[in-house]
N, C-alpha and C. Protein backbone atom coordinates (compact mmCIF):
# COMPACT_ATOMS: atom_id res chain seq x y z
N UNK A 1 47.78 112.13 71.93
CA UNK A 1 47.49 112.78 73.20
C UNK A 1 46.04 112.49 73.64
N UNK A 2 45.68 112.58 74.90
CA UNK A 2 44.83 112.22 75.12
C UNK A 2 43.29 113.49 75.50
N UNK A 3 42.19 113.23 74.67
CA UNK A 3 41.02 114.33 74.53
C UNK A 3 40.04 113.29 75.19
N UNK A 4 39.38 114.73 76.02
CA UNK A 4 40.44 115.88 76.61
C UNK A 4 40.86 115.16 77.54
N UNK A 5 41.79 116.25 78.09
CA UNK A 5 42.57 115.71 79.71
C UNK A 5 41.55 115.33 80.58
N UNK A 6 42.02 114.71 81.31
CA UNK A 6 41.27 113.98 82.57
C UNK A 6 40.99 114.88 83.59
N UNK A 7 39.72 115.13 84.00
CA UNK A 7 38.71 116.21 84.66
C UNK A 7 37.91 115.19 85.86
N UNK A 8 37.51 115.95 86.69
CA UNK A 8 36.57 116.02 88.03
C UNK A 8 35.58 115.27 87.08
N UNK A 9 35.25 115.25 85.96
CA UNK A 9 33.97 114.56 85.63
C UNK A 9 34.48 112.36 85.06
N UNK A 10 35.72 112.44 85.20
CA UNK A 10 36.55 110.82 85.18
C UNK A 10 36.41 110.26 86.67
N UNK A 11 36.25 108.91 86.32
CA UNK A 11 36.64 107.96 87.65
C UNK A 11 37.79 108.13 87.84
N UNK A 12 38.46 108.78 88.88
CA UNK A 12 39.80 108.25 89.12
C UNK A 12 39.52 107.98 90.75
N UNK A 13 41.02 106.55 90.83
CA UNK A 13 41.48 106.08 92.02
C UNK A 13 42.17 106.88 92.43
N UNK A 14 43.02 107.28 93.39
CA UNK A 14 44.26 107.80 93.58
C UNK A 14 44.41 109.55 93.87
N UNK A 15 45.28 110.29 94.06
CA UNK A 15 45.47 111.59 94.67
C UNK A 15 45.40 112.42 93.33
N UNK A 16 44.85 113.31 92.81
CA UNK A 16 44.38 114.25 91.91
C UNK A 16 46.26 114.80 91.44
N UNK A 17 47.08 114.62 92.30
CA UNK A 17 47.96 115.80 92.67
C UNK A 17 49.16 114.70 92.35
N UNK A 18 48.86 113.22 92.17
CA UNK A 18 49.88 111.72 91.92
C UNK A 18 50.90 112.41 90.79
N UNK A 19 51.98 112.16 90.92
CA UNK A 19 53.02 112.65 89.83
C UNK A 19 52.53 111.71 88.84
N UNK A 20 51.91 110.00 88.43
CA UNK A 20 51.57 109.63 87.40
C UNK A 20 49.81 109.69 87.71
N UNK A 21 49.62 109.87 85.92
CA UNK A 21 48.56 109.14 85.66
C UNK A 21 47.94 108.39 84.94
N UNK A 22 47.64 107.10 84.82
CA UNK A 22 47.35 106.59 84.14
C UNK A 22 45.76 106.21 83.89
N UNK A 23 45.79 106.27 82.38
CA UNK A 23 44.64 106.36 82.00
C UNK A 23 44.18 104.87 80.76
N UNK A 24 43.07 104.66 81.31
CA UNK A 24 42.79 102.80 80.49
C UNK A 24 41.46 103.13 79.97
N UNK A 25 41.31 103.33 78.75
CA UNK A 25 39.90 103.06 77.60
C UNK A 25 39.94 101.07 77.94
N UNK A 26 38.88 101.02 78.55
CA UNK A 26 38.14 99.56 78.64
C UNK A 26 36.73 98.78 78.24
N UNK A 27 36.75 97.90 78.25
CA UNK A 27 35.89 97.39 78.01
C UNK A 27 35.61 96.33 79.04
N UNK A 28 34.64 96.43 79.45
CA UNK A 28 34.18 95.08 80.61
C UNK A 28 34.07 93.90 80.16
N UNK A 29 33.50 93.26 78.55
CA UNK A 29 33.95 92.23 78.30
C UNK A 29 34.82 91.34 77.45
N UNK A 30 35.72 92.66 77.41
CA UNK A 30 37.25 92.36 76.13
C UNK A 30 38.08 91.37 77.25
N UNK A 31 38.10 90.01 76.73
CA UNK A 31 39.23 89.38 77.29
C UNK A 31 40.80 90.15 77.62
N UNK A 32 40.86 90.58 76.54
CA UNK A 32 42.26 91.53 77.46
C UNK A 32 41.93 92.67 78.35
N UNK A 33 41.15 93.13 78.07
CA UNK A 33 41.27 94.33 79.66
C UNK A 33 40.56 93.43 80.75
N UNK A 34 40.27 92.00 80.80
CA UNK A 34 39.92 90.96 81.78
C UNK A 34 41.39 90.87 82.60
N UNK A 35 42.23 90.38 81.47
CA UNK A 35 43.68 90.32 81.65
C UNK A 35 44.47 91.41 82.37
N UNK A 36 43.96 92.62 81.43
CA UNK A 36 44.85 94.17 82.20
C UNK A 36 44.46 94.11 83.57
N UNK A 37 42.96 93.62 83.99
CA UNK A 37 42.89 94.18 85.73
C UNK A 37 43.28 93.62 86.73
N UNK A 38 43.91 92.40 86.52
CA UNK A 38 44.36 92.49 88.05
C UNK A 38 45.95 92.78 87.84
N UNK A 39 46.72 92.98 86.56
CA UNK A 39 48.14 94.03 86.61
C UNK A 39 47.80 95.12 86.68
N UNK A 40 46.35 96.28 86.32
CA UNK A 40 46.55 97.35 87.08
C UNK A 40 46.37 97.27 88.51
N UNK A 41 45.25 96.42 88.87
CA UNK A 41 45.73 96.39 90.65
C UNK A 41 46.91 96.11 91.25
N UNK A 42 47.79 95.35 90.62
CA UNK A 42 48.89 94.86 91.62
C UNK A 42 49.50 96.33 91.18
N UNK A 43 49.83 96.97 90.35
CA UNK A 43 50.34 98.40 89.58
C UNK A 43 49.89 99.29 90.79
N UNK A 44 48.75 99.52 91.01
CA UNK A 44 47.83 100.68 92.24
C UNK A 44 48.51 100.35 93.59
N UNK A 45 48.53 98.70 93.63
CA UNK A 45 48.69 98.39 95.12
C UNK A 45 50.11 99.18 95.64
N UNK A 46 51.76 98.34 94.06
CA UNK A 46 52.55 98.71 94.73
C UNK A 46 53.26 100.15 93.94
N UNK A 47 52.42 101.01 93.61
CA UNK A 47 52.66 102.75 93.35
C UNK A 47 52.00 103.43 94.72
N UNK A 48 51.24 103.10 95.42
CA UNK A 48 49.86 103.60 96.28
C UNK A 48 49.98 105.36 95.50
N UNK A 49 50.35 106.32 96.57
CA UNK A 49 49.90 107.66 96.13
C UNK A 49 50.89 108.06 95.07
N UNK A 50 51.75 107.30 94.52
CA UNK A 50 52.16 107.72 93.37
C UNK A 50 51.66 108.18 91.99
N UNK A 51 50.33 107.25 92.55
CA UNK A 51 49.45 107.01 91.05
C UNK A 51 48.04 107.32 90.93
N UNK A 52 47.57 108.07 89.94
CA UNK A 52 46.20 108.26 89.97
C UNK A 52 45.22 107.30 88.56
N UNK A 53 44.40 106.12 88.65
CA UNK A 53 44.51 105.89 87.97
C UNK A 53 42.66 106.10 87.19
N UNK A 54 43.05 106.53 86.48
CA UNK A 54 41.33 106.96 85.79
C UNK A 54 40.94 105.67 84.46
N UNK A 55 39.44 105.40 84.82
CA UNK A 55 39.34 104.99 83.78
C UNK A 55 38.10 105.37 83.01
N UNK A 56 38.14 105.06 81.53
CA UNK A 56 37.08 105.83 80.71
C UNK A 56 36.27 104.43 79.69
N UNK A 57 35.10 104.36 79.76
CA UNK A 57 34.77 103.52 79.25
C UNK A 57 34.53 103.09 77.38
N UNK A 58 35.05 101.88 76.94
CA UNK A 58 35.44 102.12 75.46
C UNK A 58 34.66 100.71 74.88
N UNK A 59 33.36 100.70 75.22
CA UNK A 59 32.79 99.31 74.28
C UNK A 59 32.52 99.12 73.08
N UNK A 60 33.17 98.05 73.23
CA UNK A 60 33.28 97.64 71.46
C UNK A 60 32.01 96.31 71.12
N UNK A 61 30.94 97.23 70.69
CA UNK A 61 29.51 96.38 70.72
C UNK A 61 29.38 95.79 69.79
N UNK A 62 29.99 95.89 68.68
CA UNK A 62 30.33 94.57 67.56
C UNK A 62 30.84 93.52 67.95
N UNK A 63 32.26 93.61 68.97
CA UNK A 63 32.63 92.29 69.49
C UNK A 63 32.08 91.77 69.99
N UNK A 64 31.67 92.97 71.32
CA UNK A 64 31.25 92.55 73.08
C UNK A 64 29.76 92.76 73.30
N UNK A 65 28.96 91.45 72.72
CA UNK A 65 27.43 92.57 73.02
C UNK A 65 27.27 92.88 74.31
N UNK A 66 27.52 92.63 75.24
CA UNK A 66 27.01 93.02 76.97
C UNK A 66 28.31 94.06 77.16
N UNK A 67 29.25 94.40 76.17
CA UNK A 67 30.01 95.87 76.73
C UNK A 67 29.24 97.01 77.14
N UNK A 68 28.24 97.75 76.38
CA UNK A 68 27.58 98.99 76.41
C UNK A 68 26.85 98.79 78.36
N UNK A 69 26.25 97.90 78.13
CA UNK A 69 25.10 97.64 79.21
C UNK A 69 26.35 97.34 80.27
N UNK A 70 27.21 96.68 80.28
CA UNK A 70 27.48 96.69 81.24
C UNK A 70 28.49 98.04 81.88
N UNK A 71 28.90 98.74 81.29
CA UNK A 71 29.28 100.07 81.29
C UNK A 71 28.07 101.02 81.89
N UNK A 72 27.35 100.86 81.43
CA UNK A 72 25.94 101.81 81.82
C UNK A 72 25.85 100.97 82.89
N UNK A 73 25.84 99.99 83.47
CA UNK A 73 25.60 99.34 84.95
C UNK A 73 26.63 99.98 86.00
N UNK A 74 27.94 100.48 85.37
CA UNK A 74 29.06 100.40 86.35
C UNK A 74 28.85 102.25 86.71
N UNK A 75 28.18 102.87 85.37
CA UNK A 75 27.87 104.19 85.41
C UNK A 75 26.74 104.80 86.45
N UNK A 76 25.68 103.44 86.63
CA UNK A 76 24.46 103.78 87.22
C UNK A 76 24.98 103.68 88.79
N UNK A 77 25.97 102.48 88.76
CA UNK A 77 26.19 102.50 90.53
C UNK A 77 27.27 103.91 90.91
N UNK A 78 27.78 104.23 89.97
CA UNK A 78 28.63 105.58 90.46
C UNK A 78 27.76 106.46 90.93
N UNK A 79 26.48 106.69 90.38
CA UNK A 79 25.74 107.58 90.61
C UNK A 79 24.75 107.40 92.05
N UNK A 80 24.99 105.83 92.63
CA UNK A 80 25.56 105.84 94.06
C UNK A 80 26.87 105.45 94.80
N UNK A 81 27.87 106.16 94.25
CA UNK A 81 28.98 106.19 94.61
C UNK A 81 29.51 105.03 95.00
N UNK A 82 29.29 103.96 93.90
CA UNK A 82 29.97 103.00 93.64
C UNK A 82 30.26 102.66 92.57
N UNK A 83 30.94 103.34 91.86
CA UNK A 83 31.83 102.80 90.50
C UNK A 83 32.69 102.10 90.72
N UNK A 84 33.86 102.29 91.63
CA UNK A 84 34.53 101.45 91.52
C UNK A 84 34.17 100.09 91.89
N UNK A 85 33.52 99.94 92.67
CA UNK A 85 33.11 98.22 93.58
C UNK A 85 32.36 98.49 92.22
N UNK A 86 31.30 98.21 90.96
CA UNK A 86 31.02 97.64 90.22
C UNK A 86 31.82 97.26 89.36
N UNK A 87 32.88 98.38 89.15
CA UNK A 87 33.84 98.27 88.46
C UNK A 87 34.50 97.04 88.25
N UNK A 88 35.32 96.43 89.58
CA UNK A 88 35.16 95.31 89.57
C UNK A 88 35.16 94.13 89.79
N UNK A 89 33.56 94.26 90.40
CA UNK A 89 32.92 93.13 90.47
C UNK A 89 32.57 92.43 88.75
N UNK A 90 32.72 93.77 88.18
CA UNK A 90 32.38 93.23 86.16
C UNK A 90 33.30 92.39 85.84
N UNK A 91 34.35 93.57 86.19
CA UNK A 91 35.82 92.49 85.60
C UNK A 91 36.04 90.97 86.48
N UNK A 92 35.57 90.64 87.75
CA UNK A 92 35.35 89.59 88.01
C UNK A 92 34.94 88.93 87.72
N UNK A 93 33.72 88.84 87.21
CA UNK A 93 32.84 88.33 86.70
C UNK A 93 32.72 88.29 85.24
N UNK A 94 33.38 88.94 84.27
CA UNK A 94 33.24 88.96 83.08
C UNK A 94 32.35 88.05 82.10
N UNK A 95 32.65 86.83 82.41
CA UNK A 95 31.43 85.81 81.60
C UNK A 95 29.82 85.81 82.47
N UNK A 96 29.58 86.41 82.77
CA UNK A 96 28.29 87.20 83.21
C UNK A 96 27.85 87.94 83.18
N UNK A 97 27.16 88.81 82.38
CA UNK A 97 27.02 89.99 81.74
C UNK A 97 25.57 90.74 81.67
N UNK A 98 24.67 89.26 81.64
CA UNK A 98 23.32 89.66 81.07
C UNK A 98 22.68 90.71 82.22
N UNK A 99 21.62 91.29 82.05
CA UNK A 99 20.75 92.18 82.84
C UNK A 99 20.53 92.01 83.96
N UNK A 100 20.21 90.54 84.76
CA UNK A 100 20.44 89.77 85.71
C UNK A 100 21.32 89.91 86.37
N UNK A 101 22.27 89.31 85.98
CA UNK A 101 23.34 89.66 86.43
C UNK A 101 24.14 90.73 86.58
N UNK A 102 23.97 91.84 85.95
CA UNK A 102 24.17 92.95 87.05
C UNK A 102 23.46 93.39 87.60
N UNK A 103 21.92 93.06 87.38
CA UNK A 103 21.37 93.49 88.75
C UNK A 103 21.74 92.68 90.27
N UNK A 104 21.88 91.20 89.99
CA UNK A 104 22.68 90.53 91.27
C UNK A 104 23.76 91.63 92.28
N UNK A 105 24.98 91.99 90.91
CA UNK A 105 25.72 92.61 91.20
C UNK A 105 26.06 94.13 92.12
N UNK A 106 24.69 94.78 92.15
CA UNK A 106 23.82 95.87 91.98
C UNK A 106 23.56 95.49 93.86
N UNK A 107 22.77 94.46 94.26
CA UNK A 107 22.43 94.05 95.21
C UNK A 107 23.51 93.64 96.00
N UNK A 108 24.31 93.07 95.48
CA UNK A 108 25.51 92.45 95.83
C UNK A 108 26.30 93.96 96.76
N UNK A 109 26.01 95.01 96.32
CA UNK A 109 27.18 96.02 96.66
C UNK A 109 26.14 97.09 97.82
N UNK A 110 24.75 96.52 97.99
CA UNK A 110 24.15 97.23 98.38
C UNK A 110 23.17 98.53 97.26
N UNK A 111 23.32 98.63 96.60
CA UNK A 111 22.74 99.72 95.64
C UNK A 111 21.36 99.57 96.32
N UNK A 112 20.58 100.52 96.03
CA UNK A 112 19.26 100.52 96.08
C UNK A 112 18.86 100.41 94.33
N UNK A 113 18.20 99.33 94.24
CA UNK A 113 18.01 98.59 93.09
C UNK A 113 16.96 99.58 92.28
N UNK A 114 16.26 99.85 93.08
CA UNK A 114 14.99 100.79 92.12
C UNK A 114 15.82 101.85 91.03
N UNK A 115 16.59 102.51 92.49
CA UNK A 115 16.97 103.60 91.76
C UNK A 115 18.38 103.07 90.69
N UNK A 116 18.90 102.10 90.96
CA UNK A 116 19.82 102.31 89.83
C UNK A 116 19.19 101.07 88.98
N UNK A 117 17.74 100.53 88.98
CA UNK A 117 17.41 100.60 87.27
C UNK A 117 16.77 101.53 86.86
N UNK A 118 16.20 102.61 87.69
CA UNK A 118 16.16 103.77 86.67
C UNK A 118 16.68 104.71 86.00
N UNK A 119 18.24 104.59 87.29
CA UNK A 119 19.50 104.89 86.63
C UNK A 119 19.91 104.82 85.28
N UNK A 120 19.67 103.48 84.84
CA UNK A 120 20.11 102.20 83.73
C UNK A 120 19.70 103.08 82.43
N UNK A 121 17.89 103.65 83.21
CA UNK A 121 17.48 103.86 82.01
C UNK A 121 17.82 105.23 81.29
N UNK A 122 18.24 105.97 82.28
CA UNK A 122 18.12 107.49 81.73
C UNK A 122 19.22 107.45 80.77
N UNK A 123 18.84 108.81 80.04
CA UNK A 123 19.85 108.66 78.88
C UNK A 123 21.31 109.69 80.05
N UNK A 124 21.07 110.21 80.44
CA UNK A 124 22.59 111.03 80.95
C UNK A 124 23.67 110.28 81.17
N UNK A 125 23.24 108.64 81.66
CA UNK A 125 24.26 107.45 82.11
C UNK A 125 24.46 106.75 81.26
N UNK A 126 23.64 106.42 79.94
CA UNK A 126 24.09 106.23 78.66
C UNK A 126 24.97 106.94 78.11
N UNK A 127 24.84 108.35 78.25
CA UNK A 127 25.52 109.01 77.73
C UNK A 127 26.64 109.39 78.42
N UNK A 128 27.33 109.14 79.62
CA UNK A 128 28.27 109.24 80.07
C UNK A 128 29.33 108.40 79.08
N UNK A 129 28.78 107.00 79.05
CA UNK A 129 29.60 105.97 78.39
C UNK A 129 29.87 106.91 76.85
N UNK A 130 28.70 107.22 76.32
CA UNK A 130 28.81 107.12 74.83
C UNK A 130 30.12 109.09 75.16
N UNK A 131 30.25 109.47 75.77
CA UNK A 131 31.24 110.37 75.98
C UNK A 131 32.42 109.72 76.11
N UNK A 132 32.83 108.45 76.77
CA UNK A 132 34.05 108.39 77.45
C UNK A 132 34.51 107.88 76.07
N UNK A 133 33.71 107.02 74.94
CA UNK A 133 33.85 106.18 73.73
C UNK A 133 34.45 107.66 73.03
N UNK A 134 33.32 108.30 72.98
CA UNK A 134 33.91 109.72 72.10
C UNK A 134 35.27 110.38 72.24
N UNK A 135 35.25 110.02 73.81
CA UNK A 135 36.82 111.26 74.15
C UNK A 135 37.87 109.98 73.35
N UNK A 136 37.81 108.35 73.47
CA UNK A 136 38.25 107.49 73.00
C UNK A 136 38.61 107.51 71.38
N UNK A 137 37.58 107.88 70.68
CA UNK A 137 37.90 108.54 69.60
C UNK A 137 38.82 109.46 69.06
N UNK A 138 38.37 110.09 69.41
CA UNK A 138 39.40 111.71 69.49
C UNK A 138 40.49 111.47 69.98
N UNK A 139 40.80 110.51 70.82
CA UNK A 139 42.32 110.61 71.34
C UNK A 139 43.14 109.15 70.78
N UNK A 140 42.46 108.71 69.37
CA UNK A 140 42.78 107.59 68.74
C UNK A 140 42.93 106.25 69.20
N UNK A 141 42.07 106.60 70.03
CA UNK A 141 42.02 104.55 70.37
C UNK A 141 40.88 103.68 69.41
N UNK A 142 41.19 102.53 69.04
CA UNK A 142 41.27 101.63 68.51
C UNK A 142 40.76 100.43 68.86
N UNK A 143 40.85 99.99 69.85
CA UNK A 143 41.34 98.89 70.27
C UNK A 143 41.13 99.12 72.34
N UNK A 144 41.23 97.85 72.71
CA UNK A 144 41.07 97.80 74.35
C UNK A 144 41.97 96.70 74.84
N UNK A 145 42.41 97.05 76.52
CA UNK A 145 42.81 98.17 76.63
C UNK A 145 43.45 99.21 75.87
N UNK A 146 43.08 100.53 76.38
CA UNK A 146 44.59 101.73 75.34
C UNK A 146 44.53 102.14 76.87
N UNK A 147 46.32 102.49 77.20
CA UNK A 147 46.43 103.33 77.98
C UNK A 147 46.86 104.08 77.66
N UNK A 148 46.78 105.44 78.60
CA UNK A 148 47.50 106.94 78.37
C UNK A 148 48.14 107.35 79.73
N UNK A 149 49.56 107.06 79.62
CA UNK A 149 50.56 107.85 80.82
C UNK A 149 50.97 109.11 80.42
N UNK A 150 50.14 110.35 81.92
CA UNK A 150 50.32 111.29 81.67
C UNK A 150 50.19 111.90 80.75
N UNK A 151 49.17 111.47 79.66
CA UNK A 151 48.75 112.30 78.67
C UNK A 151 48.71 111.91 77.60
N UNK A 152 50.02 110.86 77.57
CA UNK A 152 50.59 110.51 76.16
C UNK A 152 50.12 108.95 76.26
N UNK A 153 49.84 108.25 74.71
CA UNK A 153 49.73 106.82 74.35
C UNK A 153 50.67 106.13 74.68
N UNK A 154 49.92 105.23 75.32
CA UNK A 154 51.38 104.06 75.67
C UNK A 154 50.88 103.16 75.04
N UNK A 155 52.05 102.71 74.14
CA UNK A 155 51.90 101.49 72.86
C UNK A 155 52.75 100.29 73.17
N UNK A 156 53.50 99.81 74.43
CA UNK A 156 54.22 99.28 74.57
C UNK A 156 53.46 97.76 75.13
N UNK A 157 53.91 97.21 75.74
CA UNK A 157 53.77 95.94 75.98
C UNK A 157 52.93 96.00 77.23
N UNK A 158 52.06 96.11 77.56
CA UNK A 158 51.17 96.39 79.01
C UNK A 158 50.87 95.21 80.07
N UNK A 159 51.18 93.72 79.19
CA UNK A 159 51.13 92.92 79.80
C UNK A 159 52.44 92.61 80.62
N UNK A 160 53.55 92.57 80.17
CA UNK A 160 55.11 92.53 80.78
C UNK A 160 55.70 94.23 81.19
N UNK A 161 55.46 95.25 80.25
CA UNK A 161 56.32 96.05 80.63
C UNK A 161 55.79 97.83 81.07
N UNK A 162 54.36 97.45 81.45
CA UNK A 162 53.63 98.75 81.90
C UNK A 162 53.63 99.37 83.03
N UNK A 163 54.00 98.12 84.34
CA UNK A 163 54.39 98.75 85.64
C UNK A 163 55.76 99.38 85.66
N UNK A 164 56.61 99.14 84.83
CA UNK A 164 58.10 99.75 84.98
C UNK A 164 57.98 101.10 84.14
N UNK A 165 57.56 101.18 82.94
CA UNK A 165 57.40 102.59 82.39
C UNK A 165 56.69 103.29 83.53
N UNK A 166 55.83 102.70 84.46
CA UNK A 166 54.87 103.78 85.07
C UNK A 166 56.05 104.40 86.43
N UNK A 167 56.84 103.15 86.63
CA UNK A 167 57.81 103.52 87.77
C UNK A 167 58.91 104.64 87.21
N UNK A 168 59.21 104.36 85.75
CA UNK A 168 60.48 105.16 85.29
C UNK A 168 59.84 106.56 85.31
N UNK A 169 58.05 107.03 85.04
CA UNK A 169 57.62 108.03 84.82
C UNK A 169 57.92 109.31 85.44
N UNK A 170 58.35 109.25 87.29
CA UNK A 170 58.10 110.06 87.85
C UNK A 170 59.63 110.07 88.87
């Protein structure tokens, strides 16, 4: 199950009130959740208000050294209400990672640059990430992507068979 439930303090896309929700522990530079994003977009496009989809950030800094940082980049632009457009512009970009380059990215979306590298620096936006890793913990993920429909682990095939469980959901 997933700790805790998904709260006003998660990114989510979609209507609070969506009969599904799906939920993705990611990583910005895990080749497979490179892979998962554009099947959760085509997933968002054709559910629209069916679906609410949250995501929580899960870097794996042994694999991915530019996971953490770039998580804390996607955290700092939320805090000008752009998470999602960093969101991803990351996953676009994935083999680009360094400091630079999300500050490009940063500019790219409009941010006011000062403030979100001082964003970068504070610990509260560090620590957003090192929370979403924790709730990741606790709710036994492993590994990236993990999704959670409606609460529960979905262990199934996400590359072929995740838009149809999400359709059978509701």
């Amino acid at each position: 199950m997933l700790k805790p439930e998904v709260s006003d303090k998660d990114h989510a896309s979609g209507p609070s009130k969506a009969p599904v929700t799906l939920v993705e522990f990611g990583d910005y530079e895990c080749p497979h959740c490179g892979r998962a994003y554009p099947i959760i977009k085509d997933i968002q496009q054709t559910m629209g208000k069916q679906l609410r989809f949250v995501f929580r950030n899960f870097p794996l800094n042994e694999s991915h050294p530019h996971a953490f940082m770039a998580a804390v980049a996607a955290e700092a632009a939320a805090k000008q209400d752009k998470f999602w457009e960093m969101h991803d512009i990351i996953y676009e970009h994935q083999d680009s990672l360094e400091m630079d380059d999300l500050l490009d990215y940063a500019k790219q979306l409009g941010l006011d640059i000062r403030q979100f590298a001082k964003d970068i620096q504070d610990k509260s936006t560090s620590g957003k990430v090192e929370h979403d890793f924790d709730s990741g913990l606790r709710s036994g993920v492993n590994g990236t992507p993990t999704f959670f429909i409606n609460g529960k682990r979905y262990d199934g095939d996400w590359e072929n068979d995740l838009a149809q469980r999400l359709a059978d959901s509701f």
